[in-house]
PDB file of N, CA and C in Angstrom:
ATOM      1  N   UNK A   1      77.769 116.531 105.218  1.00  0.00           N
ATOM      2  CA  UNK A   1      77.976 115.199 104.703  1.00  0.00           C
ATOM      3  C   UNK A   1      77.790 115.174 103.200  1.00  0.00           C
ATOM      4  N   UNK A   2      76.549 116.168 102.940  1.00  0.00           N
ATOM      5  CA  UNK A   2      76.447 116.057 101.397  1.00  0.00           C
ATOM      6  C   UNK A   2      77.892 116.846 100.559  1.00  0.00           C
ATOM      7  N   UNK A   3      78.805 117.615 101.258  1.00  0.00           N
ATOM      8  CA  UNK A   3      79.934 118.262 100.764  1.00  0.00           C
ATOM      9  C   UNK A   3      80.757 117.180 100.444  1.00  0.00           C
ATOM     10  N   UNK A   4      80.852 116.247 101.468  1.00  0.00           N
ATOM     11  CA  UNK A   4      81.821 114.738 101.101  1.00  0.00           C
ATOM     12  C   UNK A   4      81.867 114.218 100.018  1.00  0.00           C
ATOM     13  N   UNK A   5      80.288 113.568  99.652  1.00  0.00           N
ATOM     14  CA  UNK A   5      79.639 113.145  99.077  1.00  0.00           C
ATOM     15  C   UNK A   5      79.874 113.704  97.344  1.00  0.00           C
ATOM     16  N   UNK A   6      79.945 115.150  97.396  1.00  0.00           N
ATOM     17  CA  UNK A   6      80.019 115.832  95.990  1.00  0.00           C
ATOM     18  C   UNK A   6      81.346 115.448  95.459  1.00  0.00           C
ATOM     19  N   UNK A   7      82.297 115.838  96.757  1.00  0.00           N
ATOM     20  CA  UNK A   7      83.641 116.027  96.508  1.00  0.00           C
ATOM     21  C   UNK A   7      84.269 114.969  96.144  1.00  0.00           C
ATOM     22  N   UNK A   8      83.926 113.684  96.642  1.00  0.00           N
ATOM     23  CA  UNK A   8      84.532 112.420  96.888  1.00  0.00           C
ATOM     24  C   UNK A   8      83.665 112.112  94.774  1.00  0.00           C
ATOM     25  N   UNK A   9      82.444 112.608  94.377  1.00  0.00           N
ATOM     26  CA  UNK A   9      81.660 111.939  93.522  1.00  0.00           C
ATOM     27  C   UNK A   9      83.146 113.267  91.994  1.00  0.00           C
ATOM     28  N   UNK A  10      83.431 114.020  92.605  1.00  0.00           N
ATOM     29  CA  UNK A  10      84.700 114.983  91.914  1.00  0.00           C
ATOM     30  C   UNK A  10      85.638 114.260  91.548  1.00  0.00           C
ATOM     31  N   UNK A  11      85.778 114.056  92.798  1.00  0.00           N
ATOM     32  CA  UNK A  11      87.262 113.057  92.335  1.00  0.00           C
ATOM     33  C   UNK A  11      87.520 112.058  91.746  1.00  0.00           C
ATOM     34  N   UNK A  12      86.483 111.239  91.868  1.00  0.00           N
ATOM     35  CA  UNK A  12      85.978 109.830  91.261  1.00  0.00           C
ATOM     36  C   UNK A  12      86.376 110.297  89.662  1.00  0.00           C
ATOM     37  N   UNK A  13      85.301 111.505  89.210  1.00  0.00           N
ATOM     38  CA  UNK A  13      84.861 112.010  87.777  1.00  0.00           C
ATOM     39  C   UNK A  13      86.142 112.531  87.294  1.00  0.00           C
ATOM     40  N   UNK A  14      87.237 113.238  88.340  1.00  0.00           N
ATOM     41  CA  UNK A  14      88.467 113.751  87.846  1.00  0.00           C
ATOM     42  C   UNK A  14      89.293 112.280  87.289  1.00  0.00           C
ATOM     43  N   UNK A  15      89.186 111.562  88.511  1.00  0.00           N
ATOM     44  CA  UNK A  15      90.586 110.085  87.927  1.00  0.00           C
ATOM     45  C   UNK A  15      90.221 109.497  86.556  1.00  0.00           C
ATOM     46  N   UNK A  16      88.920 109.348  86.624  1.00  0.00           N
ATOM     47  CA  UNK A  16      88.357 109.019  85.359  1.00  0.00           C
ATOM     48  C   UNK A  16      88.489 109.781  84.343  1.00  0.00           C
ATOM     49  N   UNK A  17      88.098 110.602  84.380  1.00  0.00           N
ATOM     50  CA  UNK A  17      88.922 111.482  82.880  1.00  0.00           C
ATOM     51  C   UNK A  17      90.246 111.692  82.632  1.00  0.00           C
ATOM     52  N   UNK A  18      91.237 111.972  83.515  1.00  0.00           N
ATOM     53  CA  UNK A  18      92.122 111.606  83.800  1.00  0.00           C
ATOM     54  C   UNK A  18      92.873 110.097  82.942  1.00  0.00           C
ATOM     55  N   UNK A  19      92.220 109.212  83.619  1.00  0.00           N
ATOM     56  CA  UNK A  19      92.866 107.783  83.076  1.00  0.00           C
ATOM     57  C   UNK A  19      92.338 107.661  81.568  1.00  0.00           C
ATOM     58  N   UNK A  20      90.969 107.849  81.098  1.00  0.00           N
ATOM     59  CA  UNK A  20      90.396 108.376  79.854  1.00  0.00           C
ATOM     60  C   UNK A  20      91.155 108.912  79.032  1.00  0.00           C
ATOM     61  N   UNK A  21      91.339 110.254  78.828  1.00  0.00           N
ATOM     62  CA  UNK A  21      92.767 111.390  78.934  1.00  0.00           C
ATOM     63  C   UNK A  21      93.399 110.370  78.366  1.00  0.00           C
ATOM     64  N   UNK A  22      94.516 110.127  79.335  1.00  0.00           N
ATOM     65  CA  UNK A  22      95.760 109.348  78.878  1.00  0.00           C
ATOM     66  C   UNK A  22      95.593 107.961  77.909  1.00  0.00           C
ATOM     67  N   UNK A  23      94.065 107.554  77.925  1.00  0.00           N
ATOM     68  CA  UNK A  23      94.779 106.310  77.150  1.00  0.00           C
ATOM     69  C   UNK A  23      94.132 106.636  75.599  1.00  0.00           C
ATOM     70  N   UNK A  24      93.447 107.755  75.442  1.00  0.00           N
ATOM     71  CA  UNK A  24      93.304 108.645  74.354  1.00  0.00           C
ATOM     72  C   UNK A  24      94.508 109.016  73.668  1.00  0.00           C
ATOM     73  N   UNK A  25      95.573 109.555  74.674  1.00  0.00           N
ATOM     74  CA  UNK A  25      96.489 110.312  74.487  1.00  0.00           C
ATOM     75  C   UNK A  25      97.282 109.025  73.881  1.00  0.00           C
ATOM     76  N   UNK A  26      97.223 107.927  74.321  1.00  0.00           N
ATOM     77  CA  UNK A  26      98.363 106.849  73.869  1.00  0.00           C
ATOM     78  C   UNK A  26      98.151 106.354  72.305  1.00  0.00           C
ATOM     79  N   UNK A  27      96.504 105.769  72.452  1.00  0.00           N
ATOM     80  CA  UNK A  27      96.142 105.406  71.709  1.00  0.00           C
ATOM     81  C   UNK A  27      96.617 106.210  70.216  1.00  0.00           C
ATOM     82  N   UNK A  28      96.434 107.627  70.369  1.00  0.00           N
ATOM     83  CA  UNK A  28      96.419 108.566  69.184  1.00  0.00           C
ATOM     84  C   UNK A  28      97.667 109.224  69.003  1.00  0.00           C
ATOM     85  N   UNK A  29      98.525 108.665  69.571  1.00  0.00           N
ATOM     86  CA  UNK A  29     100.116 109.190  69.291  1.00  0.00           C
ATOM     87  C   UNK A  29     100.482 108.569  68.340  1.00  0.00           C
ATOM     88  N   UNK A  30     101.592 109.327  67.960  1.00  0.00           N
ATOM     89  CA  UNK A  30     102.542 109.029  66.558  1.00  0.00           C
ATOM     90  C   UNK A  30     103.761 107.794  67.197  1.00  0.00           C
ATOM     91  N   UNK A  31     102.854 106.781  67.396  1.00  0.00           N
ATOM     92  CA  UNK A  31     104.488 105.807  68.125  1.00  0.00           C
ATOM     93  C   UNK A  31     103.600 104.411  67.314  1.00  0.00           C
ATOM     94  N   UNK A  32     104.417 103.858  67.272  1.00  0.00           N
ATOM     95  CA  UNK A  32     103.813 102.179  66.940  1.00  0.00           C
ATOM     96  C   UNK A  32     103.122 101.626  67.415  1.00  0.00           C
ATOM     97  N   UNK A  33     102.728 100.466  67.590  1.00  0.00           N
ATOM     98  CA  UNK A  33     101.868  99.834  68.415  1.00  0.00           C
ATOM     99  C   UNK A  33     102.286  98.866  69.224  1.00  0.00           C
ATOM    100  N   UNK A  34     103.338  98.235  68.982  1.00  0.00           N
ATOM    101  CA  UNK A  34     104.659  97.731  69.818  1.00  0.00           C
ATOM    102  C   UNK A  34     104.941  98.854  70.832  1.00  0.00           C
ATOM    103  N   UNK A  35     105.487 100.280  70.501  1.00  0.00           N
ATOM    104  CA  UNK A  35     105.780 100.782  71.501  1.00  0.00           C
ATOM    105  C   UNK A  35     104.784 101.493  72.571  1.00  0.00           C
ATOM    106  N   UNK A  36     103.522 101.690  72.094  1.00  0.00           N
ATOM    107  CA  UNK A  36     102.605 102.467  72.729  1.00  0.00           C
ATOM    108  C   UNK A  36     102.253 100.639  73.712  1.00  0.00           C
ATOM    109  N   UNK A  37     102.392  99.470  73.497  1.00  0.00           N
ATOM    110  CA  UNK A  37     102.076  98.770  74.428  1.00  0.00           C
ATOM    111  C   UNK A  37     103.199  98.112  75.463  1.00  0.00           C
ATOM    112  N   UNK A  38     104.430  98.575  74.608  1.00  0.00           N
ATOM    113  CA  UNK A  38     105.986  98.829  76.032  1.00  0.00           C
ATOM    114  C   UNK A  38     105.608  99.633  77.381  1.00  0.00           C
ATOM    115  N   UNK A  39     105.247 100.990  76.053  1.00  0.00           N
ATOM    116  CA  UNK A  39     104.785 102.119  77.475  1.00  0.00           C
ATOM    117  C   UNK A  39     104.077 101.974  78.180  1.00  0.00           C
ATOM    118  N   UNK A  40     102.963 101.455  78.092  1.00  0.00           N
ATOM    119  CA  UNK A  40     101.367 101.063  78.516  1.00  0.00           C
ATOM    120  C   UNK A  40     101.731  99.859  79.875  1.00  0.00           C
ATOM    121  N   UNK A  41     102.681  98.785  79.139  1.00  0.00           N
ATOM    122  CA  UNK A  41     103.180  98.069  80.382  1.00  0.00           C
ATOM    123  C   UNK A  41     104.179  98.640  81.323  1.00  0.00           C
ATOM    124  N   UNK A  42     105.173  99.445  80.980  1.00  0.00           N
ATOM    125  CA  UNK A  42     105.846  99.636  81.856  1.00  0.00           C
ATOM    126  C   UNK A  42     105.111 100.876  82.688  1.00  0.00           C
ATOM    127  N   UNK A  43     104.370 102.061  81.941  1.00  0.00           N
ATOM    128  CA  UNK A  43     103.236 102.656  83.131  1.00  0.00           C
ATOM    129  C   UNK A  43     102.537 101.753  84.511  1.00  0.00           C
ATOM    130  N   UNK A  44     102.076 100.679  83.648  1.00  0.00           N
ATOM    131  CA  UNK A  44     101.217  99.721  84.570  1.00  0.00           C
ATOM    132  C   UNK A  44     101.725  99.018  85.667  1.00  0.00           C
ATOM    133  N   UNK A  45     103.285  98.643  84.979  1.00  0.00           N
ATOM    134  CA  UNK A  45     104.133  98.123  86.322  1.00  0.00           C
ATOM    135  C   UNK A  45     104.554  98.921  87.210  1.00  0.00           C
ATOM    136  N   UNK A  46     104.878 100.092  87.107  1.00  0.00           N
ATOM    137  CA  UNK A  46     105.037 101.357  87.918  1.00  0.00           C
ATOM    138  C   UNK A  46     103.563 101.746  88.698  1.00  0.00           C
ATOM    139  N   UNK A  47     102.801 101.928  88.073  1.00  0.00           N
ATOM    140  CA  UNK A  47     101.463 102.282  89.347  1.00  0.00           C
ATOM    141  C   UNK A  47     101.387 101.124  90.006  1.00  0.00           C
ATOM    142  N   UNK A  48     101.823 100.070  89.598  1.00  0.00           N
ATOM    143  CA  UNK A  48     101.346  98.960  90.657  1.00  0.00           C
ATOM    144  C   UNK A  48     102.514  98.721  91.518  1.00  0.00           C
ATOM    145  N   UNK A  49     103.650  99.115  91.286  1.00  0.00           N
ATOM    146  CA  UNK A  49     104.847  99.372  91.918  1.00  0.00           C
ATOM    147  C   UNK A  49     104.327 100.418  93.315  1.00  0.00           C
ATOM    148  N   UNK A  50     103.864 102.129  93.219  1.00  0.00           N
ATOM    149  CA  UNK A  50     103.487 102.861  93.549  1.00  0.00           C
ATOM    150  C   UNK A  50     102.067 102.413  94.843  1.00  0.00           C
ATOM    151  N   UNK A  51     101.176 101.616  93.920  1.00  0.00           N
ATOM    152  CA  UNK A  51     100.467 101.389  94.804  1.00  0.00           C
ATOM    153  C   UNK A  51     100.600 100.439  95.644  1.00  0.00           C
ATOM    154  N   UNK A  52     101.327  99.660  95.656  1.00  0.00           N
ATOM    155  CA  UNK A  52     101.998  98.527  96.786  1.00  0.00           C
ATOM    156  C   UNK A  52     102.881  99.125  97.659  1.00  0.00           C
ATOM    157  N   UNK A  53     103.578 100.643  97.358  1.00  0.00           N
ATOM    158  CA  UNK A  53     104.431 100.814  97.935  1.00  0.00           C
ATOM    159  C   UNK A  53     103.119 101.848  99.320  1.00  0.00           C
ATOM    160  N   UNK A  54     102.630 102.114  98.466  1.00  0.00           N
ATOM    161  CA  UNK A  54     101.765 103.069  99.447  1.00  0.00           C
ATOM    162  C   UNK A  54     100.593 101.982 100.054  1.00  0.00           C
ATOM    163  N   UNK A  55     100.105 101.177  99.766  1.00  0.00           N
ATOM    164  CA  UNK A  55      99.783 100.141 100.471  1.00  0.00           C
ATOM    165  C   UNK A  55     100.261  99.775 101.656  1.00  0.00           C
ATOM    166  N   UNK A  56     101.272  99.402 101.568  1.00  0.00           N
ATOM    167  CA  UNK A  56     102.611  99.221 102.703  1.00  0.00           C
ATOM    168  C   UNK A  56     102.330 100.210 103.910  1.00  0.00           C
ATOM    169  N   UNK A  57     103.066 101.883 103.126  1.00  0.00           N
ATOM    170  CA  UNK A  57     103.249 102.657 104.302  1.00  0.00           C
ATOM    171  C   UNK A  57     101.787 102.776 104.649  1.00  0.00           C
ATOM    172  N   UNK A  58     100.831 102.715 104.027  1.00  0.00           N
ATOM    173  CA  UNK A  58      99.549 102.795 105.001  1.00  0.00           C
ATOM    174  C   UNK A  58      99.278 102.068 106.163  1.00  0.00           C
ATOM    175  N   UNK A  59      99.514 100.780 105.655  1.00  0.00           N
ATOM    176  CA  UNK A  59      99.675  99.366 106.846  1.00  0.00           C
ATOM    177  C   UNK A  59     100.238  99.739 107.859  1.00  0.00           C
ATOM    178  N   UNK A  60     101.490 100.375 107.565  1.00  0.00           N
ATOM    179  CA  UNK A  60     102.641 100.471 108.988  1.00  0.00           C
ATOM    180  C   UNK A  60     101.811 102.021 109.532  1.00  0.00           C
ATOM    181  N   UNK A  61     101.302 102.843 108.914  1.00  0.00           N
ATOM    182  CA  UNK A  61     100.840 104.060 109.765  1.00  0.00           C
ATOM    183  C   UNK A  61      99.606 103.856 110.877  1.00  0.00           C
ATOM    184  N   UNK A  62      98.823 102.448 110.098  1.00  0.00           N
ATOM    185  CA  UNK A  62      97.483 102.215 110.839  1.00  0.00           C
ATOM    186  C   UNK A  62      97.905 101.397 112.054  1.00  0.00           C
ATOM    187  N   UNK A  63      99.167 100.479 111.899  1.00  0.00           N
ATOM    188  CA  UNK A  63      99.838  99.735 113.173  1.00  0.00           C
ATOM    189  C   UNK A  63     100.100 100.747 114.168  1.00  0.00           C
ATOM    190  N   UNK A  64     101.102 101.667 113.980  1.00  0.00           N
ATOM    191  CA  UNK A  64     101.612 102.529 114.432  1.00  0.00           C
ATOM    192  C   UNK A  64     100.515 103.076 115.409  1.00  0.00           C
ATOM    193  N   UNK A  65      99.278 103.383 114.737  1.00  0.00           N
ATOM    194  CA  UNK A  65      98.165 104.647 115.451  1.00  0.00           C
ATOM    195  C   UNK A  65      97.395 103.400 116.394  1.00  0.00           C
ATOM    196  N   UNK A  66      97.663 101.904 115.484  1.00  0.00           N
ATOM    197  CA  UNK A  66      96.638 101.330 116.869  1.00  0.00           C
ATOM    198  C   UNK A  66      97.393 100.890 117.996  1.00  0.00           C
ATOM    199  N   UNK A  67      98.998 100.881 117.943  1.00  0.00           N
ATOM    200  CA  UNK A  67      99.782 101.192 119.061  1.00  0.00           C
ATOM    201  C   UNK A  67      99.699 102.022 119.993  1.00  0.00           C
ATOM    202  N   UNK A  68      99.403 103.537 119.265  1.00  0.00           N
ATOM    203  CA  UNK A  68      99.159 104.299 120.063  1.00  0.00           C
ATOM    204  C   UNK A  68      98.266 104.173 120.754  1.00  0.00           C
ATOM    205  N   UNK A  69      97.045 103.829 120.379  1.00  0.00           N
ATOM    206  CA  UNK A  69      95.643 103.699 121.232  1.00  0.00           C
ATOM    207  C   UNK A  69      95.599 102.760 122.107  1.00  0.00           C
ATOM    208  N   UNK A  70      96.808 101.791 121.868  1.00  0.00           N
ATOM    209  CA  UNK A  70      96.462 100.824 122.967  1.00  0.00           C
ATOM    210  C   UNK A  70      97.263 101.383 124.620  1.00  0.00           C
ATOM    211  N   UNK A  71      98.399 101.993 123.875  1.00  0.00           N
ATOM    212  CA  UNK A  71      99.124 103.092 124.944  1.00  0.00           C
ATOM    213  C   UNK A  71      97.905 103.850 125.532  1.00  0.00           C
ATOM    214  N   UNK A  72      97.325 104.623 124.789  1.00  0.00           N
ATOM    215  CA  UNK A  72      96.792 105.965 125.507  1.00  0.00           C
ATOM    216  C   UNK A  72      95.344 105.465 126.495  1.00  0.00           C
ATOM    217  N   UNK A  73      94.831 103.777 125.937  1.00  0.00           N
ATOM    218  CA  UNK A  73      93.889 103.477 126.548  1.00  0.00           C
ATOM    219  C   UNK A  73      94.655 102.674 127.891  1.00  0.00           C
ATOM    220  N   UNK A  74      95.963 102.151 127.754  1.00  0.00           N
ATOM    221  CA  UNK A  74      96.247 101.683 128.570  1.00  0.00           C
ATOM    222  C   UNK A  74      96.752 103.138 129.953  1.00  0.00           C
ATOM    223  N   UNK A  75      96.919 103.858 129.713  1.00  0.00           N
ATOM    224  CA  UNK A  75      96.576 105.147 130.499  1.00  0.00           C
ATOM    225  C   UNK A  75      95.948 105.176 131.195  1.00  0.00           C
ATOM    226  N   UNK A  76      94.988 105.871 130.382  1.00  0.00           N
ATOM    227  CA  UNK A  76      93.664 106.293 130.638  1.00  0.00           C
ATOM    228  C   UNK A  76      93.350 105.255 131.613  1.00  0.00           C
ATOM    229  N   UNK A  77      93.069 104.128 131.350  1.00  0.00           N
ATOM    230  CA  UNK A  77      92.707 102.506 132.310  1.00  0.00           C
ATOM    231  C   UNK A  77      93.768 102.853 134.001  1.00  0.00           C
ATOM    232  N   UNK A  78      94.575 103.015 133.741  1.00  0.00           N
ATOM    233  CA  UNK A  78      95.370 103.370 135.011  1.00  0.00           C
ATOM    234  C   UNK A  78      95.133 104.016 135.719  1.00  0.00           C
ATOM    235  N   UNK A  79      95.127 105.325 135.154  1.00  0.00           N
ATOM    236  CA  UNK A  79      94.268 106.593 135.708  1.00  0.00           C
ATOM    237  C   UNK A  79      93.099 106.625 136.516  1.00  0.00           C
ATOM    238  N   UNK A  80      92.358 105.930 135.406  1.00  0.00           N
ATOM    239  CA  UNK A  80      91.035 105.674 136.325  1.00  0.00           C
ATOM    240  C   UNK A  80      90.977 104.904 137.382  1.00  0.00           C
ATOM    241  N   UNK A  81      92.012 103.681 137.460  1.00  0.00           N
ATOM    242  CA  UNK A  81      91.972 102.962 138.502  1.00  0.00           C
ATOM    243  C   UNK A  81      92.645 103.379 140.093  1.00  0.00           C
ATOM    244  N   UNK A  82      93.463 104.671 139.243  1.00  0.00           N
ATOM    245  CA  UNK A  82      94.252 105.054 140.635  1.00  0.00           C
ATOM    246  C   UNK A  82      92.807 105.954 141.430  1.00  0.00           C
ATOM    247  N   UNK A  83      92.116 106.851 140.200  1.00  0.00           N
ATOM    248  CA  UNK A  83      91.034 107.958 140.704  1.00  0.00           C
ATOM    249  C   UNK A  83      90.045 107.028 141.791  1.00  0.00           C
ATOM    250  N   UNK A  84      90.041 105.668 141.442  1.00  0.00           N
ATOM    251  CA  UNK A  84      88.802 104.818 142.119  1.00  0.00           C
ATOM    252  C   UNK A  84      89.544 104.386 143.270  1.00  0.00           C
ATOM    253  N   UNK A  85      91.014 103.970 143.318  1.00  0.00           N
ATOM    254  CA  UNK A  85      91.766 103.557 144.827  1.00  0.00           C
ATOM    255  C   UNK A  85      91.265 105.017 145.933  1.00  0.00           C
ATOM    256  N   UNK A  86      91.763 105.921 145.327  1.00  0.00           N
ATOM    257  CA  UNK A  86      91.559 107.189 145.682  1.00  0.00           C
ATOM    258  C   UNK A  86      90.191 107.575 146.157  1.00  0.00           C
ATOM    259  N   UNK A  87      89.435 107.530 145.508  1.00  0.00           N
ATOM    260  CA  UNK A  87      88.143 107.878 145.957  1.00  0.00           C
ATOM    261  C   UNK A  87      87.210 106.868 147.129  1.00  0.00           C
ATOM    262  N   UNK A  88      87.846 105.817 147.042  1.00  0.00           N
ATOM    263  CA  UNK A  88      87.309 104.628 147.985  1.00  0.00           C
ATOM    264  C   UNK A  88      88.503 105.115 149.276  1.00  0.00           C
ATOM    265  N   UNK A  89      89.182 105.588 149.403  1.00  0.00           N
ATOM    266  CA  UNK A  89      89.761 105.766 150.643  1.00  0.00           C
ATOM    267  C   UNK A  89      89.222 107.065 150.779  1.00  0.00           C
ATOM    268  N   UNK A  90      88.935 108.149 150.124  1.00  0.00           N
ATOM    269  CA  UNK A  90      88.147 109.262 150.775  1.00  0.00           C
ATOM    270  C   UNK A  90      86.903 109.098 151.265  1.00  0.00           C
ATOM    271  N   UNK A  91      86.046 107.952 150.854  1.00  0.00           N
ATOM    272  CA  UNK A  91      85.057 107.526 150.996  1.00  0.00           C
ATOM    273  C   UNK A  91      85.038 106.773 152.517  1.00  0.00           C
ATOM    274  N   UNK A  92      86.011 105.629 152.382  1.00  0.00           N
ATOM    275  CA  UNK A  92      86.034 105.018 153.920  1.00  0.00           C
ATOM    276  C   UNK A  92      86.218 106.368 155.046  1.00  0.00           C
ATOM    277  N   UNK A  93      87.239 107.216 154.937  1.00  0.00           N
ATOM    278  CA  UNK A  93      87.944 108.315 156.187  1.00  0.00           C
ATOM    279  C   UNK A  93      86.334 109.056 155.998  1.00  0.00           C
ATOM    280  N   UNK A  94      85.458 109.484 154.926  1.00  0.00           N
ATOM    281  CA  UNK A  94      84.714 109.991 155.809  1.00  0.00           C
ATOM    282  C   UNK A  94      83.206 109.146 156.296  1.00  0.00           C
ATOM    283  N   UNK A  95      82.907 108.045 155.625  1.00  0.00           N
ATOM    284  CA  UNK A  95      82.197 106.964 156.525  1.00  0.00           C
ATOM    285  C   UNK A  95      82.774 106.759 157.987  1.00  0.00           C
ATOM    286  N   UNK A  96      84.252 106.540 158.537  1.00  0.00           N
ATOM    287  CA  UNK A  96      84.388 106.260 159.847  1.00  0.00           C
ATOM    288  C   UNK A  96      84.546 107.840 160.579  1.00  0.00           C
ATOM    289  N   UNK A  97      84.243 108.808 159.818  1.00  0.00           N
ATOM    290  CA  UNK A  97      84.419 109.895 160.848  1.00  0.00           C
ATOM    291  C   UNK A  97      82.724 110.262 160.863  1.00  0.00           C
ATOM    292  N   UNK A  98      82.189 110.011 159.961  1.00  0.00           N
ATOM    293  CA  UNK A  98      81.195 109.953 160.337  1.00  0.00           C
ATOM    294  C   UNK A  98      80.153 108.974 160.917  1.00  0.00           C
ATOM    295  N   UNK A  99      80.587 107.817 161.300  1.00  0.00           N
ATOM    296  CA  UNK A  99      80.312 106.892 162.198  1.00  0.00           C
ATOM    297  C   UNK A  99      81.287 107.073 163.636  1.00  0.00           C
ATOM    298  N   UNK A 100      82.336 107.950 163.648  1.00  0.00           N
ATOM    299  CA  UNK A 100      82.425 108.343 164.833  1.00  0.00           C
ATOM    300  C   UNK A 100      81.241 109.819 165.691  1.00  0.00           C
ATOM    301  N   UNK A 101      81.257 110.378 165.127  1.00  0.00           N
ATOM    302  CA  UNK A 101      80.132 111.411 165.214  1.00  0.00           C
ATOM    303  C   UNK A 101      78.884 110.659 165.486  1.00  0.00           C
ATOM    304  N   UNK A 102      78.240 109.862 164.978  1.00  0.00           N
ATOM    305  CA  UNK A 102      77.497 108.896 165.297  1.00  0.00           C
ATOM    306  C   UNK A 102      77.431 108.522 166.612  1.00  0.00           C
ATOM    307  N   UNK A 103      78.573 107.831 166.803  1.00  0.00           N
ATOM    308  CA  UNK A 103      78.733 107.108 168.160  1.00  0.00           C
ATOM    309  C   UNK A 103      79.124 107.992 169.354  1.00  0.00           C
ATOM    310  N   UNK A 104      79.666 108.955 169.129  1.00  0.00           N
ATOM    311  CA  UNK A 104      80.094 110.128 170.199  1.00  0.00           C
ATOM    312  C   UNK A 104      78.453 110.981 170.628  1.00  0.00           C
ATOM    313  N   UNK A 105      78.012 110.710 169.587  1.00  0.00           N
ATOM    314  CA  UNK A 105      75.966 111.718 169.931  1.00  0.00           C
ATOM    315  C   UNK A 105      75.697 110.385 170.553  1.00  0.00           C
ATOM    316  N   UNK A 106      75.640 109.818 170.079  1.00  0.00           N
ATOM    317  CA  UNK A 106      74.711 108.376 170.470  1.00  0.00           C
ATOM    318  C   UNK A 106      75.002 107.755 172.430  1.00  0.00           C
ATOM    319  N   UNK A 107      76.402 107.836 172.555  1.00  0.00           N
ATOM    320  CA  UNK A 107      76.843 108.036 173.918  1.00  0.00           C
ATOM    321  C   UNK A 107      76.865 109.022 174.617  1.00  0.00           C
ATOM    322  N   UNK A 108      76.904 110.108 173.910  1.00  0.00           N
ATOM    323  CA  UNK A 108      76.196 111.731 174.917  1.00  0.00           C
ATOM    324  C   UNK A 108      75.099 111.141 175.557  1.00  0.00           C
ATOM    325  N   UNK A 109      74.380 111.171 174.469  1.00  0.00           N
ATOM    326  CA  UNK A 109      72.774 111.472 175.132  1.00  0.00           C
ATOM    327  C   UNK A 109      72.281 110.094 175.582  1.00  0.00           C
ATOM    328  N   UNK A 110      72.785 108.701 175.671  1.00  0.00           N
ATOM    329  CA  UNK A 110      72.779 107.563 176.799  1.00  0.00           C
ATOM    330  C   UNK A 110      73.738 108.351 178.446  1.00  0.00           C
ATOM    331  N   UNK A 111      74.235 109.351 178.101  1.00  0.00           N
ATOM    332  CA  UNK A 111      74.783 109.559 179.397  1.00  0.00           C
ATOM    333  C   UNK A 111      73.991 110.842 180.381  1.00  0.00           C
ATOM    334  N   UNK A 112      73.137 110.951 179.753  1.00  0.00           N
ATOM    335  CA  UNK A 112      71.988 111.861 180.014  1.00  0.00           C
ATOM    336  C   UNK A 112      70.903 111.720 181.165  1.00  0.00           C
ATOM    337  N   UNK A 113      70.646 112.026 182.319  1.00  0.00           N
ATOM    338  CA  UNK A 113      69.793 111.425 182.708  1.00  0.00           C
ATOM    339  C   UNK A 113      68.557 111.131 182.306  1.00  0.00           C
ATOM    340  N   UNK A 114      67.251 110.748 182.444  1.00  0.00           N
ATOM    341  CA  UNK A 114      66.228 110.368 181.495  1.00  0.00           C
ATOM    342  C   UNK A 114      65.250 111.379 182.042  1.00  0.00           C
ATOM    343  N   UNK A 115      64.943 112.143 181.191  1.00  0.00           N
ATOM    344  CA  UNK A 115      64.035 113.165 181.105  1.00  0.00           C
ATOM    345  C   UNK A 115      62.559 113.216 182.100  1.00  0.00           C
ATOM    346  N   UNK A 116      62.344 114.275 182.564  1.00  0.00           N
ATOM    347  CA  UNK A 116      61.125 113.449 183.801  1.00  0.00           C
ATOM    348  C   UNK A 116      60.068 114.542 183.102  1.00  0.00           C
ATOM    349  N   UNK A 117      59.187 113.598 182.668  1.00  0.00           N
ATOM    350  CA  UNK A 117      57.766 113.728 182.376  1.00  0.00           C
ATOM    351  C   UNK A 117      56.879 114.522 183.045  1.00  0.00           C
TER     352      UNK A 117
END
C-alpha cells in the first residue's frame, strides 16, 4: 500500500513540474504577450476539450461494467436458486425414503410376536 502511496505522491510531483515547466517555458519565450496569452488560451481550451472528452468515455465504461454486474449477479442469483430447487428435492426423496425405512422396521417388529420373559 505504501508503493501506491509513493507512486501516486510521483506522479502528483511529476504533473506539477510538468505544468511548472511549461508555464516557465511560456512565460520566457521570445513571443509577445498577446501571443503567449492566444497560446495559453487555446492550450486551455484544448485540455478542457480533452478532459471532457475523457470524462465522457469514463462515464460510458463505468455504465457499461455496472451492466455487466448486474448481468453476472443476475446469474449468479439464478444459479443459486436453481442449486436450492435442486437440493430441496434431493432432500425431500431422501427424507421419504428414509421415512419409508422407518415405517417398514417399525411394522416388522409390530409383526413380531412379543418376546416371553
Amino acid at each position: 500500500m505504501a508503493e501506491r502511496d509513493d507512486f501516486g505522491a510521483f506522479v502528483i510531483g511529476f504533473i506539477v513540474g510538468a505544468v511548472s515547466g511549461a508555464v516557465t517555458a511560456l512565460l520566457l519565450a521570445p513571443q509577445s504577450g498577446e501571443e503567449t496569452r492566444t497560446y495559453i488560451k487555446e492550450k486551455a481550451i484544448e485540455i478542457g476539450d480533452t478532459a471532457s472528452k475523457t470524462i465522457n468515455e469514463t462515464y460510458e465504461q463505468a455504465q457499461v461494467s455496472a451492466n455487466d454486474a448486474v448481468k453476472r449477479a443476475e446469474h449468479v442469483l439464478a444459479d443459486a436458486k436453481k442449486q436450492a430447487a435442486e437440493l430441496t428435492e434431493k432432500g425431500k426423496t431422501v427424507y421419504e425414503q428414509q421415512k419409508s425405512k422407518i415405517v417398514s422396521t417399525l411394522s416388522k417388529s409390530s409383526e413380531l410376536p412379543p418376546a416371553e420373559g
